[in-house]
PDB file of N, CA and C in Angstrom:
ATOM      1  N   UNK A   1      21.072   9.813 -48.761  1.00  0.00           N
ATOM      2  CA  UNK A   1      20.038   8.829 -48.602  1.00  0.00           C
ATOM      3  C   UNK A   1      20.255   7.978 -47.352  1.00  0.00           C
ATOM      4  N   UNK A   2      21.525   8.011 -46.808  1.00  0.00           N
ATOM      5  CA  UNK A   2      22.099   7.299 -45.534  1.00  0.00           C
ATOM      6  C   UNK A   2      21.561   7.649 -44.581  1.00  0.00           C
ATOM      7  N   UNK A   3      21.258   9.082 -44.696  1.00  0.00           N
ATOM      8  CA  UNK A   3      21.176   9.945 -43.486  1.00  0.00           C
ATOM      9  C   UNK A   3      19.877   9.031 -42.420  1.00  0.00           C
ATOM     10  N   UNK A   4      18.581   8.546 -43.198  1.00  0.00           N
ATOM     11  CA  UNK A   4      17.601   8.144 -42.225  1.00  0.00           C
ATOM     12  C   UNK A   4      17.731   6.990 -41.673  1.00  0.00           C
ATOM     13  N   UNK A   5      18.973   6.426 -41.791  1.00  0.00           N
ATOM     14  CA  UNK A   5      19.384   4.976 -41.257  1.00  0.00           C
ATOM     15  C   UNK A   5      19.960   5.845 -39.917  1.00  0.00           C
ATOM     16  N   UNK A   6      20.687   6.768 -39.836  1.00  0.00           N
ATOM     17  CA  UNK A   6      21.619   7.425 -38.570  1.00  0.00           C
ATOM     18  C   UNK A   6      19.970   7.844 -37.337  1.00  0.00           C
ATOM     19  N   UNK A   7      19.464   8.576 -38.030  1.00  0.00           N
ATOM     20  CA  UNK A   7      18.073   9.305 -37.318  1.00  0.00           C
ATOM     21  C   UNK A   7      17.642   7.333 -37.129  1.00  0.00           C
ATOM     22  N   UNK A   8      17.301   6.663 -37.693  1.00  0.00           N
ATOM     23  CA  UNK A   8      16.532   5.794 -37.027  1.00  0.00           C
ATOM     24  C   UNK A   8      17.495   4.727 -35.953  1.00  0.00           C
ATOM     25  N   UNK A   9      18.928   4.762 -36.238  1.00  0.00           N
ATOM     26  CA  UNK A   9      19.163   4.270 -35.257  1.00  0.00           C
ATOM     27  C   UNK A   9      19.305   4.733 -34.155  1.00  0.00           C
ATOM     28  N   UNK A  10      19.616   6.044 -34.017  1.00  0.00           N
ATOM     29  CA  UNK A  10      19.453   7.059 -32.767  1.00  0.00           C
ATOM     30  C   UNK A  10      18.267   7.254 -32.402  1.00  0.00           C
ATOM     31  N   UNK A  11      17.078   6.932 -32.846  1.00  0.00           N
ATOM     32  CA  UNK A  11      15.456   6.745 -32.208  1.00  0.00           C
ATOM     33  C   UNK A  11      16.103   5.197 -31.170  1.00  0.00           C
ATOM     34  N   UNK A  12      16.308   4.444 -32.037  1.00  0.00           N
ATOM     35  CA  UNK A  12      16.448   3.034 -31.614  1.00  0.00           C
ATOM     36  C   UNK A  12      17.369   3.004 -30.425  1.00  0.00           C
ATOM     37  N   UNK A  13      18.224   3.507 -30.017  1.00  0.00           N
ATOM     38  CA  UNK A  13      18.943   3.899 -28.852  1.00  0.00           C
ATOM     39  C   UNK A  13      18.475   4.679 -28.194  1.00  0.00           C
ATOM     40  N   UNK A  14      17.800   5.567 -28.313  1.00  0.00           N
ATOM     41  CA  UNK A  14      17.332   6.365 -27.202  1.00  0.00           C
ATOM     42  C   UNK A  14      16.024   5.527 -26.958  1.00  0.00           C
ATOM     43  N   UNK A  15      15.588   4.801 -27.593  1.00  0.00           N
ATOM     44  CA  UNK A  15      14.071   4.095 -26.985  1.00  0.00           C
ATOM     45  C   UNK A  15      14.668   3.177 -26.087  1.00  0.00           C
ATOM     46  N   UNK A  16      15.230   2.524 -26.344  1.00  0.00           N
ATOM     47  CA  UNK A  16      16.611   1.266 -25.329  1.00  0.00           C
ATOM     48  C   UNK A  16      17.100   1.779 -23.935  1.00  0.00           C
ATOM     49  N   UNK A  17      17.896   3.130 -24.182  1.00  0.00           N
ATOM     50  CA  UNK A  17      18.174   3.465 -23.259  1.00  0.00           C
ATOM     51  C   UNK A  17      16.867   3.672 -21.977  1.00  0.00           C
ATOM     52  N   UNK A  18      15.859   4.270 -22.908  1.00  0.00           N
ATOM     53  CA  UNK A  18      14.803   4.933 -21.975  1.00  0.00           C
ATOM     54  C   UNK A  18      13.861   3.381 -20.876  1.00  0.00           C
ATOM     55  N   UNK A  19      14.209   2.424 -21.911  1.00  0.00           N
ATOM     56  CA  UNK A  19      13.804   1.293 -21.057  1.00  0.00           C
ATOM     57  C   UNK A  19      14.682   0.525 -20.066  1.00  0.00           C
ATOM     58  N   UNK A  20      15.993   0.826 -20.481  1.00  0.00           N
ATOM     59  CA  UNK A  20      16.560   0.571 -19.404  1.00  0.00           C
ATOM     60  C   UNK A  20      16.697   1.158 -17.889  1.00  0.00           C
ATOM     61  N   UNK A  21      16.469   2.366 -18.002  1.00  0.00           N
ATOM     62  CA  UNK A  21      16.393   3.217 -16.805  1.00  0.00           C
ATOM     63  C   UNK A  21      14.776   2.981 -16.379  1.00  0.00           C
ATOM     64  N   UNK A  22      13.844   2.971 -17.499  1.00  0.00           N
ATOM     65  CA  UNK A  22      12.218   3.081 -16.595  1.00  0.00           C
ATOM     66  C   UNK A  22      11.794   1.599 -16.023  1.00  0.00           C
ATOM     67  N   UNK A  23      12.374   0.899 -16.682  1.00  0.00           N
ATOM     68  CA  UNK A  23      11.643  -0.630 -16.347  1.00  0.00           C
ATOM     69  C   UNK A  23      11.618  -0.929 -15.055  1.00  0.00           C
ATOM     70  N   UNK A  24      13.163  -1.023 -14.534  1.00  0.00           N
ATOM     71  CA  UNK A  24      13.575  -1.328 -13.244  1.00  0.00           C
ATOM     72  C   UNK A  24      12.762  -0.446 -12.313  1.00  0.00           C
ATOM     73  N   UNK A  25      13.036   0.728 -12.392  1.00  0.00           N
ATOM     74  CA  UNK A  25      12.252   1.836 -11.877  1.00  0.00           C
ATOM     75  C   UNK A  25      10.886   1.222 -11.598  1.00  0.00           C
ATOM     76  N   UNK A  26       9.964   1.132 -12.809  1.00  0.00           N
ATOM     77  CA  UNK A  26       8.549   0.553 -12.468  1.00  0.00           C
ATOM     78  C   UNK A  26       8.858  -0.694 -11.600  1.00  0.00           C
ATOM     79  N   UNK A  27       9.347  -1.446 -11.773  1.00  0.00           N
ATOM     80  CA  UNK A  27       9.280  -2.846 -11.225  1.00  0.00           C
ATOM     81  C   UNK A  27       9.569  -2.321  -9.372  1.00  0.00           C
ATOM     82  N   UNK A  28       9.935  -1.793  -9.107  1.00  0.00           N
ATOM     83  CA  UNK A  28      10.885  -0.976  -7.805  1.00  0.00           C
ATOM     84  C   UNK A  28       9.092  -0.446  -7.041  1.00  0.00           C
ATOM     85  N   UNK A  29       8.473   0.695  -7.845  1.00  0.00           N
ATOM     86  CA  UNK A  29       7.727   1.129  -7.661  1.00  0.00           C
ATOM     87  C   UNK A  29       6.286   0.049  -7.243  1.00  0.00           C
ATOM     88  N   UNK A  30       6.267  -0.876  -8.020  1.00  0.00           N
ATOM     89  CA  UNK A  30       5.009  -1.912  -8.226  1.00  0.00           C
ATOM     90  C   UNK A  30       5.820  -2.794  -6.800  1.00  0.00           C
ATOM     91  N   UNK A  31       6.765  -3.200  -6.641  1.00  0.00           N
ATOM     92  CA  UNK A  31       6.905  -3.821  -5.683  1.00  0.00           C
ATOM     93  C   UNK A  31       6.561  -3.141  -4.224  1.00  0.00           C
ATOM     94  N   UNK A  32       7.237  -1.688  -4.471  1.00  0.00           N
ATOM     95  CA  UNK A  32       6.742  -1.008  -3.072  1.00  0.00           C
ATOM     96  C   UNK A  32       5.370  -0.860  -2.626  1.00  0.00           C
ATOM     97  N   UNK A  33       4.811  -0.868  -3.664  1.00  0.00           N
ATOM     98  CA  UNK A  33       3.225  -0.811  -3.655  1.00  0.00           C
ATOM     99  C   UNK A  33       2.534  -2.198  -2.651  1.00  0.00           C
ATOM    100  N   UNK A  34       3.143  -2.964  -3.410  1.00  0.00           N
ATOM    101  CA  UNK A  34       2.480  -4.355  -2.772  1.00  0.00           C
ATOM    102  C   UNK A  34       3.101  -4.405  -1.808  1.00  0.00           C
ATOM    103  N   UNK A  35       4.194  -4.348  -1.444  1.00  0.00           N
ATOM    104  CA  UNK A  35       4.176  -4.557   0.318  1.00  0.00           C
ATOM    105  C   UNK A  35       3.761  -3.370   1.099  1.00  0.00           C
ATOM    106  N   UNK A  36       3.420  -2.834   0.798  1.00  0.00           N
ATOM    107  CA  UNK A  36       2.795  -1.638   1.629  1.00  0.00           C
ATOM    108  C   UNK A  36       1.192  -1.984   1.540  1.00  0.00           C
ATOM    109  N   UNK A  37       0.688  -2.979   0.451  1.00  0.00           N
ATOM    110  CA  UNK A  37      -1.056  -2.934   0.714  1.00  0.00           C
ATOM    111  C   UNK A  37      -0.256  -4.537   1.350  1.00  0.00           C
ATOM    112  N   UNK A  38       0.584  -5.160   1.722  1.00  0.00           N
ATOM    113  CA  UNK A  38       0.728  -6.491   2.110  1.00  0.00           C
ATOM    114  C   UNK A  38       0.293  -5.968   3.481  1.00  0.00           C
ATOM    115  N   UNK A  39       1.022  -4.828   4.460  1.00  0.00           N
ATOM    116  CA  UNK A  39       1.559  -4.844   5.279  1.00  0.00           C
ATOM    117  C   UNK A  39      -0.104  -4.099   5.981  1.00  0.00           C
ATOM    118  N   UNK A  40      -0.510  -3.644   5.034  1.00  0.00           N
ATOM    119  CA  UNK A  40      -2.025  -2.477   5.732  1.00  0.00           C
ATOM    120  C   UNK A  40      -2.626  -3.596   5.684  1.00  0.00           C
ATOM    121  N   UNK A  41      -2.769  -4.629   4.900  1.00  0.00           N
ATOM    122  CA  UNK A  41      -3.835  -6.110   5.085  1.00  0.00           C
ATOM    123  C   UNK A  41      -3.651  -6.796   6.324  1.00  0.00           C
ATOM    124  N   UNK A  42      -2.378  -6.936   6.711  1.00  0.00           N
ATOM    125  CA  UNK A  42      -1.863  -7.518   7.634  1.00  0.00           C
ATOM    126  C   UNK A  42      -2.232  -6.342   8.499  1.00  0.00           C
ATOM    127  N   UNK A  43      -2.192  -5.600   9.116  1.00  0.00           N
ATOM    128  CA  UNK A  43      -2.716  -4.602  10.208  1.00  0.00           C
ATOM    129  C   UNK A  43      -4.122  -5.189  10.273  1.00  0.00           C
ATOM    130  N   UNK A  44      -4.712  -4.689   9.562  1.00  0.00           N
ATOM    131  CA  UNK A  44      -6.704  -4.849   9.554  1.00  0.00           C
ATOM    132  C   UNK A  44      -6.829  -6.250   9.988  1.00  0.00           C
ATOM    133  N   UNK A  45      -6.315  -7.153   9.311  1.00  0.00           N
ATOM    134  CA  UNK A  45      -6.528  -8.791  10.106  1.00  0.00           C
ATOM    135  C   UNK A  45      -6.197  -8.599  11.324  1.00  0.00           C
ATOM    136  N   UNK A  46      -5.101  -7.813  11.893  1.00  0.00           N
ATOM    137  CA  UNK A  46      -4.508  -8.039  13.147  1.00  0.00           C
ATOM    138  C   UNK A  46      -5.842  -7.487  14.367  1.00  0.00           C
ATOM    139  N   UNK A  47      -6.328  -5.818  13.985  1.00  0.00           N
ATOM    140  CA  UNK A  47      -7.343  -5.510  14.424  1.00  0.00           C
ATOM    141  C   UNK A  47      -8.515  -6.091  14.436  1.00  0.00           C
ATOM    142  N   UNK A  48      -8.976  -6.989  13.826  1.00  0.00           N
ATOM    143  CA  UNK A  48     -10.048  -7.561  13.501  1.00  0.00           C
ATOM    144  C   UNK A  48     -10.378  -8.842  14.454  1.00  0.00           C
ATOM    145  N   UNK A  49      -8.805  -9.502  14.631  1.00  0.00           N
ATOM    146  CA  UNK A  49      -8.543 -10.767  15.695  1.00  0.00           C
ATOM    147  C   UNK A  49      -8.976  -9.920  17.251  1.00  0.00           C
ATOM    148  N   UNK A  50      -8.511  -8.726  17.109  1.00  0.00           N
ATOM    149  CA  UNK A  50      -8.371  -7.941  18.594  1.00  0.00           C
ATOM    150  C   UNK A  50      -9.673  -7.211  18.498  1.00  0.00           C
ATOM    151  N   UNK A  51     -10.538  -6.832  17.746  1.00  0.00           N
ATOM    152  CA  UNK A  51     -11.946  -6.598  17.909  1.00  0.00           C
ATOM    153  C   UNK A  51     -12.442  -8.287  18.463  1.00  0.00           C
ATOM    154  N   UNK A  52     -12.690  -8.559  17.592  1.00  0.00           N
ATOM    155  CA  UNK A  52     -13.383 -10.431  18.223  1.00  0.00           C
ATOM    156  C   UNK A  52     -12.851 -10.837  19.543  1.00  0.00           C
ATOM    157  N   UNK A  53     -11.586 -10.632  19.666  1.00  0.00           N
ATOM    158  CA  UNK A  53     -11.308 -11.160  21.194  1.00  0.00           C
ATOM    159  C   UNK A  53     -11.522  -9.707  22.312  1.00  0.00           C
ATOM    160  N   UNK A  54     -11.891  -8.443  22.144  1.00  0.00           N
ATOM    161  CA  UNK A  54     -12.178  -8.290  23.062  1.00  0.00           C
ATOM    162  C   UNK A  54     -13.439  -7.750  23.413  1.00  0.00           C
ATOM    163  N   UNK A  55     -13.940  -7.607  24.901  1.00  0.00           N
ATOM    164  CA  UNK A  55     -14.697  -7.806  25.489  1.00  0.00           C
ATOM    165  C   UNK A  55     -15.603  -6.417  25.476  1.00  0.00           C
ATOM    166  N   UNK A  56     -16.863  -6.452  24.973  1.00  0.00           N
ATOM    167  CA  UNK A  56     -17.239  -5.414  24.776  1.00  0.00           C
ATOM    168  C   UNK A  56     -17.456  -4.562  23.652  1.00  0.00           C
ATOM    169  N   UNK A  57     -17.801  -3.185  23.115  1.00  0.00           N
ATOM    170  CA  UNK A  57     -17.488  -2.360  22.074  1.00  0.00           C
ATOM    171  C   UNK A  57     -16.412  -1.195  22.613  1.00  0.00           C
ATOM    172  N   UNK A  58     -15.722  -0.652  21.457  1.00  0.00           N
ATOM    173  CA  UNK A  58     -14.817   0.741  21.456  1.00  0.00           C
ATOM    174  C   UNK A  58     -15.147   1.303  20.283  1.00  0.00           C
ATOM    175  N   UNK A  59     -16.186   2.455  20.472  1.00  0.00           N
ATOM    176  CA  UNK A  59     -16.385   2.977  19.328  1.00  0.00           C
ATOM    177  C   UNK A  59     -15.804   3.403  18.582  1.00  0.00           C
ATOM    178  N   UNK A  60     -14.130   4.548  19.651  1.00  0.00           N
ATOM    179  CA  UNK A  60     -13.272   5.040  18.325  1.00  0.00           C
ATOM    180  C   UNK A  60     -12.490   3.789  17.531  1.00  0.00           C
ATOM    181  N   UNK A  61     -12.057   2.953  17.962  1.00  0.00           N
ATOM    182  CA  UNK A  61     -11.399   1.692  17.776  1.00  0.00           C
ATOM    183  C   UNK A  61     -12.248   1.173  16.114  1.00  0.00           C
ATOM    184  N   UNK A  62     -13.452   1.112  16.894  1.00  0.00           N
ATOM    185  CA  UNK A  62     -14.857   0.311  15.675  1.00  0.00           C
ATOM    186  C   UNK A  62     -14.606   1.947  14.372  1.00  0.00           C
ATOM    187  N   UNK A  63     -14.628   2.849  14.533  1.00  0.00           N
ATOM    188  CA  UNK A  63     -14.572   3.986  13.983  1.00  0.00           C
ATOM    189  C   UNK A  63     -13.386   3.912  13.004  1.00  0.00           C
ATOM    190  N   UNK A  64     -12.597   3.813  13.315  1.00  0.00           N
ATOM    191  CA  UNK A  64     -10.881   3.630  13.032  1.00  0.00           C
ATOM    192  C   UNK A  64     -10.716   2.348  11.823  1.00  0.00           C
ATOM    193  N   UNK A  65     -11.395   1.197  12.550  1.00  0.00           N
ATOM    194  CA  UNK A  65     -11.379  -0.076  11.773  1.00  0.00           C
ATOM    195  C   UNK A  65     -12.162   0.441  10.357  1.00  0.00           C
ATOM    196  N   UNK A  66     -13.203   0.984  10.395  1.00  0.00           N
ATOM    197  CA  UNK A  66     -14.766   1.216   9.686  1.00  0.00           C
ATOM    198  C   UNK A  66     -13.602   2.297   8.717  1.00  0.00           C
ATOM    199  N   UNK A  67     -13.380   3.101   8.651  1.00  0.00           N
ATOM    200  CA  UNK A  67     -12.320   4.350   7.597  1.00  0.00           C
ATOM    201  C   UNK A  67     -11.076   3.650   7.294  1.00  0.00           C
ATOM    202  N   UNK A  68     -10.827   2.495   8.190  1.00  0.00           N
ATOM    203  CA  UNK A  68      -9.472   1.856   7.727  1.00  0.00           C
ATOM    204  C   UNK A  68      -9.407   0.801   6.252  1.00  0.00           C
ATOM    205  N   UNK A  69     -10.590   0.063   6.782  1.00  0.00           N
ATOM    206  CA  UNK A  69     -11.467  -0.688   5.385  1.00  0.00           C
ATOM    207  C   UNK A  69     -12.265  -0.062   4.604  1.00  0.00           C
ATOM    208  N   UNK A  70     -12.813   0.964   4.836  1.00  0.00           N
ATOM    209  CA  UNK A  70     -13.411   1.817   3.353  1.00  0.00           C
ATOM    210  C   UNK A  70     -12.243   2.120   2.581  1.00  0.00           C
ATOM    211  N   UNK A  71     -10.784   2.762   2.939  1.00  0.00           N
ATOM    212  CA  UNK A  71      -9.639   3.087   2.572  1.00  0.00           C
ATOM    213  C   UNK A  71      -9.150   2.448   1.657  1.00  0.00           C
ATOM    214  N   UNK A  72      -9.365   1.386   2.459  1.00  0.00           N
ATOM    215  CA  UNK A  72      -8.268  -0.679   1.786  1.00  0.00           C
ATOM    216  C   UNK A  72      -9.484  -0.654   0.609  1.00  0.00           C
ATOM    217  N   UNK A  73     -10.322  -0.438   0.631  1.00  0.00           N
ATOM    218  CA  UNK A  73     -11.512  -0.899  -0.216  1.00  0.00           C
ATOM    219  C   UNK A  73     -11.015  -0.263  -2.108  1.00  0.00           C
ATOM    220  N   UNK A  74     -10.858   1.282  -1.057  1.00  0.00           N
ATOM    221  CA  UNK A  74     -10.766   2.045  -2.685  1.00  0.00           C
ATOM    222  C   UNK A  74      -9.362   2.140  -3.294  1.00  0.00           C
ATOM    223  N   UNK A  75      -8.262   0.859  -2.404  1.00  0.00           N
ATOM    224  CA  UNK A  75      -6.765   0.808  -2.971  1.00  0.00           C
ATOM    225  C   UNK A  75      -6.291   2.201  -2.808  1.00  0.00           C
ATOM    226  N   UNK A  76      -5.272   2.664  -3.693  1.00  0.00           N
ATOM    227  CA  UNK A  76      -4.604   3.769  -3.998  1.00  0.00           C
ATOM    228  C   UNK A  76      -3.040   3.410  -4.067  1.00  0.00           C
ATOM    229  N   UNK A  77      -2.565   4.779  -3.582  1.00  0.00           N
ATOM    230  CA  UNK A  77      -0.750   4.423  -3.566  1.00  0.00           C
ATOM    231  C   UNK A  77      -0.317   3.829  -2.058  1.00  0.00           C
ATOM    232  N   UNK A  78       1.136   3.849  -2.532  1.00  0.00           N
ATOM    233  CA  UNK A  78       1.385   4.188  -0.771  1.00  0.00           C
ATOM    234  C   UNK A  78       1.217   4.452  -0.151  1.00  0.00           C
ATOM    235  N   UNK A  79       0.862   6.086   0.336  1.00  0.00           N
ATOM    236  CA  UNK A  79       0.101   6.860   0.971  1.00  0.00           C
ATOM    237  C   UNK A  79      -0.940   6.074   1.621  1.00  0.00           C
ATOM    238  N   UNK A  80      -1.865   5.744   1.052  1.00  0.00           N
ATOM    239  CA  UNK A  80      -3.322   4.909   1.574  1.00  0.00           C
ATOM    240  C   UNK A  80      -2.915   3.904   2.226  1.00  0.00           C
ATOM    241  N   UNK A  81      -2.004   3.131   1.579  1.00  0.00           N
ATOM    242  CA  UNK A  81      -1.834   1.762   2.261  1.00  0.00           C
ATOM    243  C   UNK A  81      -1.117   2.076   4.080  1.00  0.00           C
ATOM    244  N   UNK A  82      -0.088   3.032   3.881  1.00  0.00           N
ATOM    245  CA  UNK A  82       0.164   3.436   5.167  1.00  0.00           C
ATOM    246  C   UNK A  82      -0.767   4.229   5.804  1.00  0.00           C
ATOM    247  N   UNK A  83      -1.491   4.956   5.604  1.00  0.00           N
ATOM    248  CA  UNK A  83      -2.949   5.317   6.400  1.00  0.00           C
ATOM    249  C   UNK A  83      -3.705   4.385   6.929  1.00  0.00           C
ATOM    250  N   UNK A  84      -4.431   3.134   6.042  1.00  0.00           N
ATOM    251  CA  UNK A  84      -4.595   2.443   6.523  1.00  0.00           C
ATOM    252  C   UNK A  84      -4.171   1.543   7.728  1.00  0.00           C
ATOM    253  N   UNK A  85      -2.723   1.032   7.179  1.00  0.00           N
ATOM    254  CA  UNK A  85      -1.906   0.798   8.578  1.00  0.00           C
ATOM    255  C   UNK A  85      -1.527   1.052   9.886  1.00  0.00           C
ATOM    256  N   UNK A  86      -1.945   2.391   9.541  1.00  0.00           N
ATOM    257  CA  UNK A  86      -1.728   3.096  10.600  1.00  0.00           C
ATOM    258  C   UNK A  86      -2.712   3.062  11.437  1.00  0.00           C
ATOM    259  N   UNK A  87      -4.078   3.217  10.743  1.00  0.00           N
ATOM    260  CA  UNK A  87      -5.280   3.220  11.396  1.00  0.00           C
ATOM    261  C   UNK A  87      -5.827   1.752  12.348  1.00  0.00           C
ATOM    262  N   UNK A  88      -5.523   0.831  10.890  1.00  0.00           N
ATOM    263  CA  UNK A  88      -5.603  -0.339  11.626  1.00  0.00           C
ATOM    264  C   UNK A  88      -5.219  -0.501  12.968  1.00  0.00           C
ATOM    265  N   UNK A  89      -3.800   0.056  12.828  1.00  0.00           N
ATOM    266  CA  UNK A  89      -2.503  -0.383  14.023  1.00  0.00           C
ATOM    267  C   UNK A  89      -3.447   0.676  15.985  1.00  0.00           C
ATOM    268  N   UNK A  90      -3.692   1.303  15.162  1.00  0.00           N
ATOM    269  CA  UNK A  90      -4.131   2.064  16.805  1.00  0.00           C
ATOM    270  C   UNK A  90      -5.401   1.617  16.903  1.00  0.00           C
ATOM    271  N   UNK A  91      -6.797   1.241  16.267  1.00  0.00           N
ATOM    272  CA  UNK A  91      -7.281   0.657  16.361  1.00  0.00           C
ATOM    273  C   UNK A  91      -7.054  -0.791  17.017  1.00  0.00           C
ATOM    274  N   UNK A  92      -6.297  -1.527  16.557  1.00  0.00           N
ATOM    275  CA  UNK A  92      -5.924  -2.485  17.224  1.00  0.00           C
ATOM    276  C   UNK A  92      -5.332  -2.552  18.998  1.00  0.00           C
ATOM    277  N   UNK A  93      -4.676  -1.264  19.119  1.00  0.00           N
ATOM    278  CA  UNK A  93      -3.690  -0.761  20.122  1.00  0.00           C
ATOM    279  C   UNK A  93      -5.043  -0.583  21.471  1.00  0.00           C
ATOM    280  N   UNK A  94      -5.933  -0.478  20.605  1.00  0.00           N
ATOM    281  CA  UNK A  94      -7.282   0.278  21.643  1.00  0.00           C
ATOM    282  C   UNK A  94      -7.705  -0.820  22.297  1.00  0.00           C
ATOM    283  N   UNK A  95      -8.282  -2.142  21.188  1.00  0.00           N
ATOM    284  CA  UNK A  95      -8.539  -3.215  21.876  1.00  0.00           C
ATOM    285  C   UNK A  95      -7.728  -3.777  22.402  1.00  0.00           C
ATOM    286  N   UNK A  96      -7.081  -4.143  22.649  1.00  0.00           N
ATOM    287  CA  UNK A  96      -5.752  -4.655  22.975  1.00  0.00           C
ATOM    288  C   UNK A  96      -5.993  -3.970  24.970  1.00  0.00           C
ATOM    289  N   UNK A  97      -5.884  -2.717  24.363  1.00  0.00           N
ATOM    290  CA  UNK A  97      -5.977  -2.176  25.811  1.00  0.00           C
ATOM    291  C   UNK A  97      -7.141  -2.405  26.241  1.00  0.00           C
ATOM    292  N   UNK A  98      -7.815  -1.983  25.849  1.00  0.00           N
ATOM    293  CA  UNK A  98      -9.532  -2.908  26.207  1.00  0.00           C
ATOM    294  C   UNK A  98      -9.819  -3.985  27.171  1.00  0.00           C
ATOM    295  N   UNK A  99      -9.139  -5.029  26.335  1.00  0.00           N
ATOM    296  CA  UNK A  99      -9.171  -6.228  27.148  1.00  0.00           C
ATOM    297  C   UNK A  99      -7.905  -6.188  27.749  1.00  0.00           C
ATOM    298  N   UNK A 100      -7.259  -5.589  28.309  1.00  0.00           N
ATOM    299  CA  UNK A 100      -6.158  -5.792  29.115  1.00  0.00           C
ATOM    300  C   UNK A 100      -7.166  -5.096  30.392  1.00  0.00           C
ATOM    301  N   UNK A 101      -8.215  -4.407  30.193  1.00  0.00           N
ATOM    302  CA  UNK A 101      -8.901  -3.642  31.253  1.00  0.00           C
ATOM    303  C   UNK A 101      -8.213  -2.158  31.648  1.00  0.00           C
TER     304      UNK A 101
END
């Protein structure tokens, strides 16, 4: 009659264990997430200052910005957030050169 006290405490340890290894894990994962949409937000503002200040249009630049914020729009993983960034970032790189002439 003992026996389902052994089976339930060995559920009860292996559920323990399993949170000890996944929690951190998630928490690791959710953090990488957010600085990676921190860091693609921070790009697009950056491009956005360097569209307004420079002189003129750049279509691939305007092109780049335009797929960089539909991107940011629909979230995702990592992946996206560094696409975005990326996009932002040469976008930005364009105006930049732009108004440097």
């Amino acid at each position: 009659m003992t026996w389902w006290i052994w089976v339930l405490a060995a559920a009860v340890l292996m559920a323990a264990g399993y949170a000890v290894v996944a929690l951190p894990r998630q928490r690791e994962r959710k953090a990488q997430l957010r600085t990676a949409w921190a860091a693609a937000h921070a790009a697009l503002e950056r491009a956005s200052i360097s569209r307004d200040a420079a002189p003129g249009e750049h279509l691939e630049a305007e092109q780049l910005l335009a797929r960089a914020t539909a991107l940011a729009a629909e979230a995702g993983g990592p992946r996206a957030a560094q696409t975005v960034r990326e996009q932002a970032r040469r976008a930005d790189r364009l105006w930049q050169e732009a108004a440097r002439g």
